[in-house]
Protein backbone atom coordinates (compact mmCIF):
# COMPACT_ATOMS: atom_id res chain seq x y z
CA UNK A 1 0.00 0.00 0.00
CA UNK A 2 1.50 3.50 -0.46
CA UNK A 3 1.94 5.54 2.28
CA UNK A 4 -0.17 8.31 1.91
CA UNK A 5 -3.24 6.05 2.39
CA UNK A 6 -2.56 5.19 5.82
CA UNK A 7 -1.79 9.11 7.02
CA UNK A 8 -4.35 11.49 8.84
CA UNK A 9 -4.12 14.56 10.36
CA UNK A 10 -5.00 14.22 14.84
CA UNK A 11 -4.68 16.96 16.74
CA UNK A 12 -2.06 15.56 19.65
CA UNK A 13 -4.91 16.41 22.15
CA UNK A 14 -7.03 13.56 20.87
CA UNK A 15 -4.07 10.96 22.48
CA UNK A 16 -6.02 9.53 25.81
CA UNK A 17 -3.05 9.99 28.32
CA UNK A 18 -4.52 7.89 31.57
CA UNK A 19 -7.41 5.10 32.19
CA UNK A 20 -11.13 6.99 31.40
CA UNK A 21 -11.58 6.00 35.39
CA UNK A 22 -9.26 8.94 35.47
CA UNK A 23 -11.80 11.64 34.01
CA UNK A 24 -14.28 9.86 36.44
CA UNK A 25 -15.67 7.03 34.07
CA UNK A 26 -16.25 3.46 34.02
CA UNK A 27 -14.74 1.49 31.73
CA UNK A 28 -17.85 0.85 29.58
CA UNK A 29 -18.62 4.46 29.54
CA UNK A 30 -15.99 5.23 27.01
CA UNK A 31 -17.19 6.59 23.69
CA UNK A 32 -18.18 4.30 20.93
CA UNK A 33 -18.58 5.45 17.01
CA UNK A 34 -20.24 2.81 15.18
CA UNK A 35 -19.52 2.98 11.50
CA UNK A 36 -21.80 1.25 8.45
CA UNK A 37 -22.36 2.03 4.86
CA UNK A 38 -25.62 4.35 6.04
CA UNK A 39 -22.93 6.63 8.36
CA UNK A 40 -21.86 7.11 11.49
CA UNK A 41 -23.33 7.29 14.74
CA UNK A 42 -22.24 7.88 18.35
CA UNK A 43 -22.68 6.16 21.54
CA UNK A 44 -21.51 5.00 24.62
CA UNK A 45 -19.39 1.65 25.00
CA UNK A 46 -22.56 0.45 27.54
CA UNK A 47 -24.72 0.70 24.12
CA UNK A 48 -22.86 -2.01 22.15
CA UNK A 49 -25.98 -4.75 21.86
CA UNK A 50 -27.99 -2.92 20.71
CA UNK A 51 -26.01 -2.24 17.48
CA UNK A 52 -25.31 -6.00 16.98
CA UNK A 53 -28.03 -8.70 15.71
CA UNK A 54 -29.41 -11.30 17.34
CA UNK A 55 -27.17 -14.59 16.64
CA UNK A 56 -23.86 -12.27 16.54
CA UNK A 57 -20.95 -14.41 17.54
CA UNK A 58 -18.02 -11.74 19.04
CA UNK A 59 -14.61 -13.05 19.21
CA UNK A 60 -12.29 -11.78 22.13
CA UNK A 61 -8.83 -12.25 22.89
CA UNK A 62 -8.05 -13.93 26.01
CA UNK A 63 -4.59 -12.88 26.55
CA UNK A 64 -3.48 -11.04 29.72
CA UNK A 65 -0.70 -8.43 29.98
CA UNK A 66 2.76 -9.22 31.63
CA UNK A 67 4.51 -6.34 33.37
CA UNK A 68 6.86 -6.37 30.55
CA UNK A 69 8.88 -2.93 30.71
CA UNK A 70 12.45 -3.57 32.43
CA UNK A 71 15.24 -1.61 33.28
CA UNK A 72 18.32 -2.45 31.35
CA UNK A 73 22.11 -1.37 31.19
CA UNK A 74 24.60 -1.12 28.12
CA UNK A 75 28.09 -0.43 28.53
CA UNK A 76 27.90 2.67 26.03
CA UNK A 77 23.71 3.77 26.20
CA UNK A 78 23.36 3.49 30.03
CA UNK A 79 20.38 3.52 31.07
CA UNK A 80 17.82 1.50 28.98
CA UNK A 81 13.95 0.54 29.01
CA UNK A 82 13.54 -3.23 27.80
CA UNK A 83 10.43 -3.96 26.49
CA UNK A 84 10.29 -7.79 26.34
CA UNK A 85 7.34 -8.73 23.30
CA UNK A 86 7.63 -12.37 22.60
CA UNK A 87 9.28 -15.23 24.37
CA UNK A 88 10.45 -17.79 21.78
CA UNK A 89 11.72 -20.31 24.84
CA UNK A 90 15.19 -21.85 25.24
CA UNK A 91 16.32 -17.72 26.32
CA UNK A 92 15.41 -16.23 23.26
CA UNK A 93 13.32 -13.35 23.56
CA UNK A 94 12.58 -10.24 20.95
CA UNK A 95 13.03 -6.95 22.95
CA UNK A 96 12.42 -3.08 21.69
CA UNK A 97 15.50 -1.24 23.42
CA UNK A 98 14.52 2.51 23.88
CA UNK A 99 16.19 5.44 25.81
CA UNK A 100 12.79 5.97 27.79
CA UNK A 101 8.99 5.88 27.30
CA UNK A 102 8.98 8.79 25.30
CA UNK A 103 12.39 7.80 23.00
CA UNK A 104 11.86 4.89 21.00
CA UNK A 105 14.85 4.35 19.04
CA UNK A 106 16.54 2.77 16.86
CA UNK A 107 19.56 2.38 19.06
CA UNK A 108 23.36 2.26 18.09
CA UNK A 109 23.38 -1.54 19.28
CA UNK A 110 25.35 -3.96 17.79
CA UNK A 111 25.59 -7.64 17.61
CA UNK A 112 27.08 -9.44 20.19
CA UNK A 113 26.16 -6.87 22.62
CA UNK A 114 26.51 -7.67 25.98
CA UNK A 115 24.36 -5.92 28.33
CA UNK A 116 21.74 -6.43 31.23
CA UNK A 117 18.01 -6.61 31.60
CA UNK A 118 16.67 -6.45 35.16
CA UNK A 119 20.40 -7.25 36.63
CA UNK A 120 20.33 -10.45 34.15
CA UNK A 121 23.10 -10.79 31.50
CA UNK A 122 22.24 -10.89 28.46
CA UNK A 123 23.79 -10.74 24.47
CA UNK A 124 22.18 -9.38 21.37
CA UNK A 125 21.71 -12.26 18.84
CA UNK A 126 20.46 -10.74 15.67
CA UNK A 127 18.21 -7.40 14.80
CA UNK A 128 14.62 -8.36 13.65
CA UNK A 129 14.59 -8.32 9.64
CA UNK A 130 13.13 -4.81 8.38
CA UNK A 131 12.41 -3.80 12.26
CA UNK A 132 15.73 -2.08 13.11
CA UNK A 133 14.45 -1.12 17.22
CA UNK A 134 13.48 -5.03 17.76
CA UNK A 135 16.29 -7.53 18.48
CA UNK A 136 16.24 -10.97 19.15
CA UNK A 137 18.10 -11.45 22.94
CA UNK A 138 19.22 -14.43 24.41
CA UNK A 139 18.66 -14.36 28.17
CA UNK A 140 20.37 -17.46 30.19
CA UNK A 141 17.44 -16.65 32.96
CA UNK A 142 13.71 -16.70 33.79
CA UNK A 143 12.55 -12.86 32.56
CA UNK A 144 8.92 -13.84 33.70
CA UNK A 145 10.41 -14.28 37.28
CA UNK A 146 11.99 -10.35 36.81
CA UNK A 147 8.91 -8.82 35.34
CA UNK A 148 7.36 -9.95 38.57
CA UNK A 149 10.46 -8.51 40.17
CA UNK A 150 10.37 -5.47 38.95
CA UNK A 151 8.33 -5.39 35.81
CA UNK A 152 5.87 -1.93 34.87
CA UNK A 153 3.42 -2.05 31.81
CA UNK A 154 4.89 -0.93 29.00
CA UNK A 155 4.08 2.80 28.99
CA UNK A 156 4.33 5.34 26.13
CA UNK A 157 5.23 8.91 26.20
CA UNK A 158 1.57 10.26 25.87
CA UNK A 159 0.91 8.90 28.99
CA UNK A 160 0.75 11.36 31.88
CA UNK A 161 1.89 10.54 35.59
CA UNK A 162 0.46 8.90 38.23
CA UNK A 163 1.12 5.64 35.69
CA UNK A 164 -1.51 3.08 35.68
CA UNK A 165 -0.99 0.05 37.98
CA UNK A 166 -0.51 -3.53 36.14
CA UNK A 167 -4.41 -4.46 37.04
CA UNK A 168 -5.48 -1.42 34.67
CA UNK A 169 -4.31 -3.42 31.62
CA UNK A 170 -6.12 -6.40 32.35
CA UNK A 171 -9.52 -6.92 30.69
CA UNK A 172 -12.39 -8.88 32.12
CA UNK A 173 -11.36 -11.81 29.47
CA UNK A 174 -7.36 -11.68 30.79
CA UNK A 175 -6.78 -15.78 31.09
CA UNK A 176 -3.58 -16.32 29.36
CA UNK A 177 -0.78 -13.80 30.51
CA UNK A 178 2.02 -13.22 27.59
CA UNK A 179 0.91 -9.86 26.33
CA UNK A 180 3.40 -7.12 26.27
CA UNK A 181 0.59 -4.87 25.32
CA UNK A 182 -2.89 -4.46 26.69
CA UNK A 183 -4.93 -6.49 24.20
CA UNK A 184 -6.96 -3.21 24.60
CA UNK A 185 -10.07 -3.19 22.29
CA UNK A 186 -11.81 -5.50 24.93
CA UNK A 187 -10.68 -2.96 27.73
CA UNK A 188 -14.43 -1.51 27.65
CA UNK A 189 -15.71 -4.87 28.24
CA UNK A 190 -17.80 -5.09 31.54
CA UNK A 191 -19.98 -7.80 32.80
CA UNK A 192 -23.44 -5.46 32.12
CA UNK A 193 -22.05 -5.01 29.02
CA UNK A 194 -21.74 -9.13 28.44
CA UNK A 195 -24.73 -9.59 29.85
CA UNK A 196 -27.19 -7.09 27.88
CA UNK A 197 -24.89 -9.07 24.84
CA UNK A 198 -26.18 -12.08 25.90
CA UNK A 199 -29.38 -11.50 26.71
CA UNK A 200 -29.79 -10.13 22.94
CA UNK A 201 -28.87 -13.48 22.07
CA UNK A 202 -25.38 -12.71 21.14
CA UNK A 203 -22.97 -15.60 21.81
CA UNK A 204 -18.44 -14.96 22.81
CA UNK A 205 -15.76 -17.02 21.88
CA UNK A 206 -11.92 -16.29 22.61
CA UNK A 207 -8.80 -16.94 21.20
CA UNK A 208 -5.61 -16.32 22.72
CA UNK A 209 -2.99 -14.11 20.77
CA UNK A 210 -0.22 -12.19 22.66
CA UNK A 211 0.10 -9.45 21.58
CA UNK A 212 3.45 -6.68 21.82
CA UNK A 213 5.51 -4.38 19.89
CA UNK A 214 5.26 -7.36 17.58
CA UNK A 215 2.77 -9.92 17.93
CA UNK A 216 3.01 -13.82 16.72
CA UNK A 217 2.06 -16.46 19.24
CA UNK A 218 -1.74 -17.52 18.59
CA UNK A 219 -3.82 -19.84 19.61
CA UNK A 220 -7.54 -20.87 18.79
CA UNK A 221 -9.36 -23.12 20.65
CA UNK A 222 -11.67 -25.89 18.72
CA UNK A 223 -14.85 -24.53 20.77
CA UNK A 224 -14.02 -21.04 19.06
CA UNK A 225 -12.96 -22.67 15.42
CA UNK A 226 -16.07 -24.51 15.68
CA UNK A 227 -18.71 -21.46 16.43
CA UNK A 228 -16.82 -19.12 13.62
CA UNK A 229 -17.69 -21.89 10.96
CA UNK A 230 -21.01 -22.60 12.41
CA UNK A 231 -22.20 -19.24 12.46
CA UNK A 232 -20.23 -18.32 8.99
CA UNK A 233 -22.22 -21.95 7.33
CA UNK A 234 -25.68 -20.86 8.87
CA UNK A 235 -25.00 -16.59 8.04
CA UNK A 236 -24.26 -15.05 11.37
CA UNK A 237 -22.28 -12.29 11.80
CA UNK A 238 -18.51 -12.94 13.01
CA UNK A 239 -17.48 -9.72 14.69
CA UNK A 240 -13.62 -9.67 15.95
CA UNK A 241 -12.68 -7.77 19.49
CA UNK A 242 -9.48 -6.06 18.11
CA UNK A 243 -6.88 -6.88 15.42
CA UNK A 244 -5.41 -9.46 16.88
CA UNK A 245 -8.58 -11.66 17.11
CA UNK A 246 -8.68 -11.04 13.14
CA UNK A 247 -4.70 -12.15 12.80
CA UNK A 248 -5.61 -15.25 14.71
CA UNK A 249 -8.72 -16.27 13.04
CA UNK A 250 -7.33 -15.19 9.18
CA UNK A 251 -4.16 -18.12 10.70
CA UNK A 252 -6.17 -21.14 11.76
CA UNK A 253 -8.57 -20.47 8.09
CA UNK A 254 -7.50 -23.52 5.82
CA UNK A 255 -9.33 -22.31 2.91
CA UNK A 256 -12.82 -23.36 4.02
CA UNK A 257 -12.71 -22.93 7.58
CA UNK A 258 -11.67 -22.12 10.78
CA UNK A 259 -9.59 -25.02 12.08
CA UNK A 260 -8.44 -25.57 15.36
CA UNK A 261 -4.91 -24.20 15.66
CA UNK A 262 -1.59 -22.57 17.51
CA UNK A 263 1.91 -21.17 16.97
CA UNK A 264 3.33 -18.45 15.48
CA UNK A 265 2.26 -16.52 12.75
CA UNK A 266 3.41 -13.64 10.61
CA UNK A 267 0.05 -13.29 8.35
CA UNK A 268 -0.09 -9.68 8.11
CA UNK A 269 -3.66 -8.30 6.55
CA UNK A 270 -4.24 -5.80 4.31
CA UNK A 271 -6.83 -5.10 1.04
CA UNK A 272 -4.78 -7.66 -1.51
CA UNK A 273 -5.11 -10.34 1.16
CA UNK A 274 -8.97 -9.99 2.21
CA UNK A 275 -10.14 -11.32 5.68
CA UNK A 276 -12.53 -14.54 4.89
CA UNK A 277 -12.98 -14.56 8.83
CA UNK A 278 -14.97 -12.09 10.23
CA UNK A 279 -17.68 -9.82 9.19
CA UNK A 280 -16.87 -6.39 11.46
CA UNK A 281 -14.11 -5.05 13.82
CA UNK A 282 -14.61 -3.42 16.90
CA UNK A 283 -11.37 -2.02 17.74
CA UNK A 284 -9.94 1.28 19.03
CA UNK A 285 -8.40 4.02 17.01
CA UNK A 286 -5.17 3.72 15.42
CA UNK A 287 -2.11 5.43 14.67
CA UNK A 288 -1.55 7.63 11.71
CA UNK A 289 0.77 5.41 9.40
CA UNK A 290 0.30 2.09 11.60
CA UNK A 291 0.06 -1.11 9.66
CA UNK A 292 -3.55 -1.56 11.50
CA UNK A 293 -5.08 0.46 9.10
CA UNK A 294 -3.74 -2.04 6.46
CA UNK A 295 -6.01 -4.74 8.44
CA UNK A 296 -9.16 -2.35 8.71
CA UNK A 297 -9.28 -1.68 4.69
CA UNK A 298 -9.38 -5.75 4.47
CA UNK A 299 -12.55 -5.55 6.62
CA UNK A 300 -14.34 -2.56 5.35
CA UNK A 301 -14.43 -0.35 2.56
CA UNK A 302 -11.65 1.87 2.36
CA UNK A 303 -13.92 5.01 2.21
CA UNK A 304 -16.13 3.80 5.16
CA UNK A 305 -12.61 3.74 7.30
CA UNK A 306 -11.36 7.05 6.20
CA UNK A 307 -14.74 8.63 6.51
CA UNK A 308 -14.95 7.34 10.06
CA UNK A 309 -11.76 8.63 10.92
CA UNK A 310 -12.48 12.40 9.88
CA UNK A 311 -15.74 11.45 12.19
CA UNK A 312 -13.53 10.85 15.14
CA UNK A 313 -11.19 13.50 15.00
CA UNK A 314 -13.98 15.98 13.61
CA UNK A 315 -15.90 14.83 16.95
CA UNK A 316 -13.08 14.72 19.44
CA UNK A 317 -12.58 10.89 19.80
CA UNK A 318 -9.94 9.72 22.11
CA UNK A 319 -6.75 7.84 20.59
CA UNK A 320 -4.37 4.56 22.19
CA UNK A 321 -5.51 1.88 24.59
CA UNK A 322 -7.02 4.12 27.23
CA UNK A 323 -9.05 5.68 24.55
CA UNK A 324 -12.51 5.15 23.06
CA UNK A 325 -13.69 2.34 20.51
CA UNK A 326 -14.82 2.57 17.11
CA UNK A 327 -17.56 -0.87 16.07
CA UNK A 328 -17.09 -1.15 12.21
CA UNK A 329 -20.28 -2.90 9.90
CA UNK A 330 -19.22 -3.10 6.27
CA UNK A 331 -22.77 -4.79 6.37
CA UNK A 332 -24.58 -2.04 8.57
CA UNK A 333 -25.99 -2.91 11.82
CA UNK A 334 -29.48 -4.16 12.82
């Protein structure tokens, strides 16, 4: 895709820098733009059944978030932030490096590196192909055991001070921990808002995909692969709870269905690869330039997304995983 169809102007006041319980909401109470080919209308997180039909089946990602930001050393960049994403086992792990929250990188690192992550020693292996501030680590100790040490959430530099505690990027679905990143459209989630799902007939399934500064472990269940192909056979809707549910689901599809499956992928989504998954996304607001907005043009029209976005930042929305959701119908809603 080029690049110019994945820019947008935001205003950087439209970048949610703490929790909504911070400005004195609940969690459901977040705002909620629901997009279809008839236009766009706003509402409240709480309001989400009543925009979905009867016979819905919404996917959600089970995965729960590991305090995964640790302090590091290097003999020449002293002091670092570690930001552990996926844990291949055996000691190799693929870690951002960055100055602080606010300074991503890339760093001057080379390979062969030694350096330490949480007191541990540890020696860069190899830099991640085409992602220059990733690098694949090998760690001869147990960085789970250190996050719980003295672990934070991985934080960003549009977040303000006092920093959310570990239990604020959890969602109500938070089985499997491995996430270095909130999986944070199903933040809103609460159990009225399940319940007034359910009792509209709409049914949940989960996977499980971790998900980071660069996501690849999956996993979906053979409950889950069995309701997406029931309900795509009989005509329900499929609606996925965030990218990730979407990566996961467009992995275990063999060409005629959803099959039971797990691993790693590196599927990445865009219009010239189609989702044959899912039949909406309800998923925050992304990035100017980020490849999400690859993945949202394979669910919906191109012009639907775009138009929605001019409706968000036209109206104010709020940006990033503390921010407010956007439900998108390529079909419309009921």
């Amino acid at each position: 895709m080029k690049r110019a169809e994945l820019a947008f102007e935001r205003p950087r006041a439209l970048q949610a820098a703490g929790p909504p319980e911070r400005r004195g909401l609940e969690r459901d109470e977040v705002r909620l733009l629901v997009s279809t080919p008839r236009g766009h209308e706003h509402a409240h997180f709480r309001d989400l059944s009543r925009f979905l039909a009867p016979g819905t089946l919404l996917v959600v990602n089970a995965s729960a978030t590991l305090p995964a930001s640790l302090p590091a050393r290097h003999p020449a960049l002293d002091p670092l932030v570690a930001n552990v994403s996926t844990d291949y086992g055996g000691g190799l792990h693929l870690i951002e490096f960055r100055k602080s929250a606010a300074e991503p990188g890339p760093l001057p690192l080379e390979v062969g590196d030694v350096l330490e992550i949480a007191g541990l020693p540890a020696r860069l292996v190899a830099p991640h192909p085409g992602l220059p501030r990733l690098w694949f680590v090998r760690v001869d100790s147990d960085l789970r055991r250190a996050m719980e040490r003295v672990g934070t959430p991985i934080r960003y530099g549009y977040l303000e001070p006092p920093y959310p505690p570990l239990a604020a990027y959890q969602t109500l679905f938070a089985r499997q921990p491995g996430s270095a990143e909130m999986p944070s459209a199903g933040r809103p989630f609460t159990l009225r808002v399940v319940d007034a799902l359910r009792a509209r007939g709409i049914d949940l399934a989960e996977i499980t995909l971790h998900t980071g500064v660069s996501s690849h472990e999956f996993e979906v269940p053979r409950r889950t692969a069995d309701l997406v192909t029931a309900a795509r056979q009989e005509g329900r809707p499929v609606i996925a709870v965030g990218t990730t549910v979407v990566r996961a689901l467009e992995s275990a599809w063999d060409g005629e269905r959803v099959r039971p499956s797990a691993g790693f992928t590196r599927l990445m989504i865009h219009p010239g690869r189609p989702v044959r998954t899912v039949d909406g996304l309800l998923t925050g607001l992304h990035d100017p330039l980020a490849s999400h907005l690859a993945l949202l043009y394979a669910v919906a029209p191109r012009e639907l997304v775009r138009a929605g976005y001019e409706e968000a930042v036209r109206e104010g929305y709020l940006w990033h995983e503390f921010g407010d959701s956007h439900l998108i119908l390529p079909a419309g809603s009921p």
